[in-house]
C-alpha atoms as a PDB file:
ATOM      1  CA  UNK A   1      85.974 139.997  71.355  1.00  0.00           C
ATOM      2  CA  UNK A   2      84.420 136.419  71.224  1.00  0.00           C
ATOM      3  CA  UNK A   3      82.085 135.394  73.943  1.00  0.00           C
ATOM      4  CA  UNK A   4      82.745 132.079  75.571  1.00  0.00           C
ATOM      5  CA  UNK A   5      79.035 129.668  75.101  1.00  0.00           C
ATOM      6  CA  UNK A   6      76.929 129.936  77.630  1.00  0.00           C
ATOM      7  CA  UNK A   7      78.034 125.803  78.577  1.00  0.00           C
ATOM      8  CA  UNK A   8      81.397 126.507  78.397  1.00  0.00           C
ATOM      9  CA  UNK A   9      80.833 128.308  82.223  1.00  0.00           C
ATOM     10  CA  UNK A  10      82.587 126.262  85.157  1.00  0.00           C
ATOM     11  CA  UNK A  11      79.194 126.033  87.078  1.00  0.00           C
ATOM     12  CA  UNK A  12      77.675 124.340  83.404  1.00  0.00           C
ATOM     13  CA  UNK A  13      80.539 122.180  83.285  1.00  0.00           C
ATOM     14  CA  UNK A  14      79.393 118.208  83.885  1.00  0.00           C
ATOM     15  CA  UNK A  15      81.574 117.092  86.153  1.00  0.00           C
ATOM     16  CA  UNK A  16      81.683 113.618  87.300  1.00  0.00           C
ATOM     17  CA  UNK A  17      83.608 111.207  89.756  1.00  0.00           C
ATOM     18  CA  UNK A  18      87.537 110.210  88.290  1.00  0.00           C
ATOM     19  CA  UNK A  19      89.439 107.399  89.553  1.00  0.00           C
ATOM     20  CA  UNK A  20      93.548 107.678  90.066  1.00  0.00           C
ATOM     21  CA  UNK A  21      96.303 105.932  91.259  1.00  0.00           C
ATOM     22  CA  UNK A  22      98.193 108.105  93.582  1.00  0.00           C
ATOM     23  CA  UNK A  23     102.019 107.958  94.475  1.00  0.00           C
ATOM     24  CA  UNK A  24     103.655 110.337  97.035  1.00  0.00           C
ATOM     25  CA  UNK A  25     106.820 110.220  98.966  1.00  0.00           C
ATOM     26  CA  UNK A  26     108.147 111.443 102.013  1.00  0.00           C
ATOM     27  CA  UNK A  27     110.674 114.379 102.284  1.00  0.00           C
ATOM     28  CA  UNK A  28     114.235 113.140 100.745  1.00  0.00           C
ATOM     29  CA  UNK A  29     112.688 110.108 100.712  1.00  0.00           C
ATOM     30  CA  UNK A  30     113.202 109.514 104.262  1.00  0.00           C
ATOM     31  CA  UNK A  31     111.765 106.331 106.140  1.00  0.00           C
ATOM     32  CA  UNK A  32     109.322 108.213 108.469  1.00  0.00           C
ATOM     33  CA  UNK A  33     106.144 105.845 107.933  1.00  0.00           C
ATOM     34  CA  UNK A  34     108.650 102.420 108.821  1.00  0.00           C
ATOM     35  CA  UNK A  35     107.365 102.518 112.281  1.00  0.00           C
ATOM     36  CA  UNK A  36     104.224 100.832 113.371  1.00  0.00           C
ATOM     37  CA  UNK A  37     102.688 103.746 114.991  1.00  0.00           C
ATOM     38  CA  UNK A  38     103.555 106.068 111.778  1.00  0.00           C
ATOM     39  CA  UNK A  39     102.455 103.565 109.234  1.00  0.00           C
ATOM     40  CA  UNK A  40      98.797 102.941 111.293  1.00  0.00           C
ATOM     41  CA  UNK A  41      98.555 106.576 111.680  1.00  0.00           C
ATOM     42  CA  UNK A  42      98.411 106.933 108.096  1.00  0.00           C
ATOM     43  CA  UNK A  43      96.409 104.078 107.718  1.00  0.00           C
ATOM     44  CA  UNK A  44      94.079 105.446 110.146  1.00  0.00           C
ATOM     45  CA  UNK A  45      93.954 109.063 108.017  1.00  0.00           C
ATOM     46  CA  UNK A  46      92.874 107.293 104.715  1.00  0.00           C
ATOM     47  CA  UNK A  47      90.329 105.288 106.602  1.00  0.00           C
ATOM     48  CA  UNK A  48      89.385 108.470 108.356  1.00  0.00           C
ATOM     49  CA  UNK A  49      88.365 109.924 105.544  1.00  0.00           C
ATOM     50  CA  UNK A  50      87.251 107.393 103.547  1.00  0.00           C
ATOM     51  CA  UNK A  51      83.824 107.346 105.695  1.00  0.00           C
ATOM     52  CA  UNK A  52      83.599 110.617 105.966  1.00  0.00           C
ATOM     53  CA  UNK A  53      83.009 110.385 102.471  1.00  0.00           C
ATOM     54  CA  UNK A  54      85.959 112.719 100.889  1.00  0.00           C
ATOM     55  CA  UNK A  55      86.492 109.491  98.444  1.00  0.00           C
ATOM     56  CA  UNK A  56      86.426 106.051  97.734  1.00  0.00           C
ATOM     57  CA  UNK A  57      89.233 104.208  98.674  1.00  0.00           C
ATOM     58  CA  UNK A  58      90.341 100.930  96.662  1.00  0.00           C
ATOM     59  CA  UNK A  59      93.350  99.787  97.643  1.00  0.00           C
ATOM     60  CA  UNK A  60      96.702 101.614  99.601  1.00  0.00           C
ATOM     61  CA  UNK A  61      99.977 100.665 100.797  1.00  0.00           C
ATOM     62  CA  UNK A  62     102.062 102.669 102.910  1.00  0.00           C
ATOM     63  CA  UNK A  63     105.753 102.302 102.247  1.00  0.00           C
ATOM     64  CA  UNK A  64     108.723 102.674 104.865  1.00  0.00           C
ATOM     65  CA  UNK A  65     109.472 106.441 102.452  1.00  0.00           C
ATOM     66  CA  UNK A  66     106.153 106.541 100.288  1.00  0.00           C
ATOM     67  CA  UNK A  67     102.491 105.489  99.653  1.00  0.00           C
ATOM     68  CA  UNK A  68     100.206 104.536  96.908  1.00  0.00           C
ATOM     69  CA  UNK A  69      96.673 104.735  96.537  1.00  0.00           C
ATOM     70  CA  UNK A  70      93.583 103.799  94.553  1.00  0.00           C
ATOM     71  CA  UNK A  71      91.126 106.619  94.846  1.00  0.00           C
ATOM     72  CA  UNK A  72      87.777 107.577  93.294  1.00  0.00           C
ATOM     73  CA  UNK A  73      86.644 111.154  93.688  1.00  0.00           C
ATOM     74  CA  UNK A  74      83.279 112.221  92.908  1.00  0.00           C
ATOM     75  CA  UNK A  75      82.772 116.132  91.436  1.00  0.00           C
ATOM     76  CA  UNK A  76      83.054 118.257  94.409  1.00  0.00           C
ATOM     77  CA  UNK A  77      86.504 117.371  95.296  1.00  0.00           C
ATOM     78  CA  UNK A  78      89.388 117.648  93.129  1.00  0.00           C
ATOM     79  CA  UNK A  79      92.465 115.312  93.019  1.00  0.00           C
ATOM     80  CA  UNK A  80      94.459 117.800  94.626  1.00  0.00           C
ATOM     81  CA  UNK A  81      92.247 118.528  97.367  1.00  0.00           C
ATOM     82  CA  UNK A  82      91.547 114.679  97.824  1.00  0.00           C
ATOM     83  CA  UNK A  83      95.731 114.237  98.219  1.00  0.00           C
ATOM     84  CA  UNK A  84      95.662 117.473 100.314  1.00  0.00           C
ATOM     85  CA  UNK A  85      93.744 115.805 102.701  1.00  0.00           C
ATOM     86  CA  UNK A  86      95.436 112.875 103.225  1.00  0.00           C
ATOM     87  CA  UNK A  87      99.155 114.256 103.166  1.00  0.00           C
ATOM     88  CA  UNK A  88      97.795 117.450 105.413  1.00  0.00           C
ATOM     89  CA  UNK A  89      95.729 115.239 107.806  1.00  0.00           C
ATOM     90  CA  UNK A  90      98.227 112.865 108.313  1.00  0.00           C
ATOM     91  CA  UNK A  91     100.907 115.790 108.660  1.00  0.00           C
ATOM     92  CA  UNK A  92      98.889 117.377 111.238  1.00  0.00           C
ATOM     93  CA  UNK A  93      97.931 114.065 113.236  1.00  0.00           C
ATOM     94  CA  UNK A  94     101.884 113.015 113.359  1.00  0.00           C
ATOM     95  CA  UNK A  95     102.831 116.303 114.489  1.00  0.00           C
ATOM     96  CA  UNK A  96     100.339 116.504 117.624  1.00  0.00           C
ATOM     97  CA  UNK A  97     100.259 112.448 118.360  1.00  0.00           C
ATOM     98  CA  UNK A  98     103.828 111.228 117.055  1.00  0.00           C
ATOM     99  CA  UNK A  99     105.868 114.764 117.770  1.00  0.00           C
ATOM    100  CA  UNK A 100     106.875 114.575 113.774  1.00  0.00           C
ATOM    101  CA  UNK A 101     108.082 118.085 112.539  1.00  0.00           C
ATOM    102  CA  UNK A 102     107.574 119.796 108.935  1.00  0.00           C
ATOM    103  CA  UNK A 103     108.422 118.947 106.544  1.00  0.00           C
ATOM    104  CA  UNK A 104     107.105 115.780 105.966  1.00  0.00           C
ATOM    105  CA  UNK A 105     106.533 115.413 102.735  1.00  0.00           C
ATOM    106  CA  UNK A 106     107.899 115.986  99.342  1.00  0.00           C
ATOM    107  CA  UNK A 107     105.801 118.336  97.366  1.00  0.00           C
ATOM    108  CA  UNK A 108     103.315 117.475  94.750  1.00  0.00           C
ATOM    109  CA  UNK A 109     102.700 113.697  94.020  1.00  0.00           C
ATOM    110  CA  UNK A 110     102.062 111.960  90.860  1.00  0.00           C
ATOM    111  CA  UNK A 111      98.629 110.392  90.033  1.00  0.00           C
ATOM    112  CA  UNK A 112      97.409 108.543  86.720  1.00  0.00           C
ATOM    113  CA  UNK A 113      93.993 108.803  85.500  1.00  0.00           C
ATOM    114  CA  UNK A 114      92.378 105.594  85.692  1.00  0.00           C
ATOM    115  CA  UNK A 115      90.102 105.035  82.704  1.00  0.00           C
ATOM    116  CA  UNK A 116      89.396 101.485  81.942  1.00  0.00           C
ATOM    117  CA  UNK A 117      88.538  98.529  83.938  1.00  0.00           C
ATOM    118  CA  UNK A 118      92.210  96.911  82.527  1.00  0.00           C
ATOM    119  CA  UNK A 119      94.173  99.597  83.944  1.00  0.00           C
ATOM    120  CA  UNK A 120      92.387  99.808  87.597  1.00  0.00           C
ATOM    121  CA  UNK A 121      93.110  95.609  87.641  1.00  0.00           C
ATOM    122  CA  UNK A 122      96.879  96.611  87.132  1.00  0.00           C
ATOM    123  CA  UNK A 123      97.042  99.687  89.312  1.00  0.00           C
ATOM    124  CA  UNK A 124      95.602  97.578  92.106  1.00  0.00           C
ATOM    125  CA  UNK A 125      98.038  94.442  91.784  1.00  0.00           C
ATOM    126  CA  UNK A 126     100.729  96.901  91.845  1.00  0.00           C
ATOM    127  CA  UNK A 127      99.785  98.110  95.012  1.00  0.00           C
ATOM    128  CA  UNK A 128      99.227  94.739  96.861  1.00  0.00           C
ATOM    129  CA  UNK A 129     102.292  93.683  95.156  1.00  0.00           C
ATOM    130  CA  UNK A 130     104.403  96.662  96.120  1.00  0.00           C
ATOM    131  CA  UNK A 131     106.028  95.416  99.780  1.00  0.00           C
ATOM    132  CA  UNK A 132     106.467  91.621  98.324  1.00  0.00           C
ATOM    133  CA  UNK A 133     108.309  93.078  95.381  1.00  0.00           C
ATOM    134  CA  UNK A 134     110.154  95.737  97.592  1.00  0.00           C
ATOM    135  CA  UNK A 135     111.378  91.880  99.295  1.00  0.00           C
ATOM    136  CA  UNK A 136     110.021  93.637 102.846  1.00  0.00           C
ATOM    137  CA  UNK A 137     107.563  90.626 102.978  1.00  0.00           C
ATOM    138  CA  UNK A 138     107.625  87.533 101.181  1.00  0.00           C
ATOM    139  CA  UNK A 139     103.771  87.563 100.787  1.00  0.00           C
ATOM    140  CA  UNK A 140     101.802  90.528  99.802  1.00  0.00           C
ATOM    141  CA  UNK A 141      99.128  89.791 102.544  1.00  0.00           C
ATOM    142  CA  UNK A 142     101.342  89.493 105.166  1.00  0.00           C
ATOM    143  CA  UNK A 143     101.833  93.257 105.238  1.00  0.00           C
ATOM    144  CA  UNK A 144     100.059  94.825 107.520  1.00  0.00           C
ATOM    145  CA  UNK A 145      99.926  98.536 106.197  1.00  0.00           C
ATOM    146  CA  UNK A 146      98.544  97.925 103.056  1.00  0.00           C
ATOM    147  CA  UNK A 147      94.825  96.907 101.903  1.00  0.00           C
ATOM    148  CA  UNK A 148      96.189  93.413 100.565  1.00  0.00           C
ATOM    149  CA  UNK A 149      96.224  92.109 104.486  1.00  0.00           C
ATOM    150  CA  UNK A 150      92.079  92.118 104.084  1.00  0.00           C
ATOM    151  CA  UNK A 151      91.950  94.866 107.160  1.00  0.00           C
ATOM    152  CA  UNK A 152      90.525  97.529 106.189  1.00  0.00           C
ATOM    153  CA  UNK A 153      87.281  98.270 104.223  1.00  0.00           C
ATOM    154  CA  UNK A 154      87.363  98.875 100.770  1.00  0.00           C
ATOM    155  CA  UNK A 155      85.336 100.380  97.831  1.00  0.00           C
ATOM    156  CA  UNK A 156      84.394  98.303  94.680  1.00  0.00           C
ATOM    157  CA  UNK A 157      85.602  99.614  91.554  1.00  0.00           C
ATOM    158  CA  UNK A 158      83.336 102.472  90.156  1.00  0.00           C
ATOM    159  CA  UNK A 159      80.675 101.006  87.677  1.00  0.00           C
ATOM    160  CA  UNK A 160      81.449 103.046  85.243  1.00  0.00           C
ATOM    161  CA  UNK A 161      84.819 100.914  84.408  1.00  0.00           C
ATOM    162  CA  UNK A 162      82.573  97.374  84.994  1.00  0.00           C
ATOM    163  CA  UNK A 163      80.362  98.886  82.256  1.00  0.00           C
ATOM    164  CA  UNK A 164      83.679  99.422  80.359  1.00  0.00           C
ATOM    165  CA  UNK A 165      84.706  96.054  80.757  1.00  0.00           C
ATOM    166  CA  UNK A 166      81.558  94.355  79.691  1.00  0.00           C
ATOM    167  CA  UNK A 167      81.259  96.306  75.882  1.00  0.00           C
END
């Protein structure tokens, strides 16, 4: 029996912060964020806890049956955990503030690593872009649930994907 290098150990394991695009939707794609007080509840949850630090937020929009977000994690918190939050936290606050009952959402959610400076520029036009091209505005920034309407504090892209960008 071979044993594993001493680096290959998970607490010798550099991790470092990952940035992904995020999509999850609601359960049978139902339109429980379409109301205001839904939609800036959930807005509310990412900001939440955005300064409390969990991540760095980019950009988000919150969809009448889904959302999408732009998301940095550093290496204490996994994707998972980081999407746990937000689904879970927003579950809970609905429940007690809105009267929603579970389910709420669809399980699991689809992310893409974000690697390069190229694909975080896409990833983030998509997201402003999502409600105009969904034809629920006409303008991306007229949205109101989304980071495109210049509300809400955002993070800067990680500078690991500027120094990408500038080799």
């Amino acid at each position: 029996m071979s044993i594993p290098h001493r680096r290959s150990r998970p607490e010798n394991v550099a991790a470092h912060e990952r940035t992904f695009f995020v999509t999850s939707c609601t359960w049978g794609r139902r339109n429980f964020l379409q109301s205001e007080r839904a939609a800036e509840l959930f807005v509310r949850t990412l900001l939440d806890y955005r300064a409390a630090g969990k991540y760095r937020l980019h950009e988000f929009v919150v969809m009448p049956d889904h959302f999408h977000i732009l998301i940095t994690v550093e290496a204490d918190i996994t994707i998972e955990g980081a999407v746990q939050l937000v689904k879970g936290g927003f579950a809970f606050r609905a429940g007690k503030e809105l009267g929603f009952k579970a389910p709420f959402w669809q399980k699991g959610f689809s992310e893409i690593r974000v690697l390069d400076y190229e694909t975080f520029e896409n990833q983030r036009k998509y997201i402003r872009n999502n409600p105009a091209a969904a034809g629920i505005v006409s303008a991306a920034e007229a949205y109101p649930y989304s980071s495109a309407c210049g509300q809400a504090e955002l993070d800067p892209p990680p500078q690991r994907l500027n120094r990408l960008l500038k080799k």
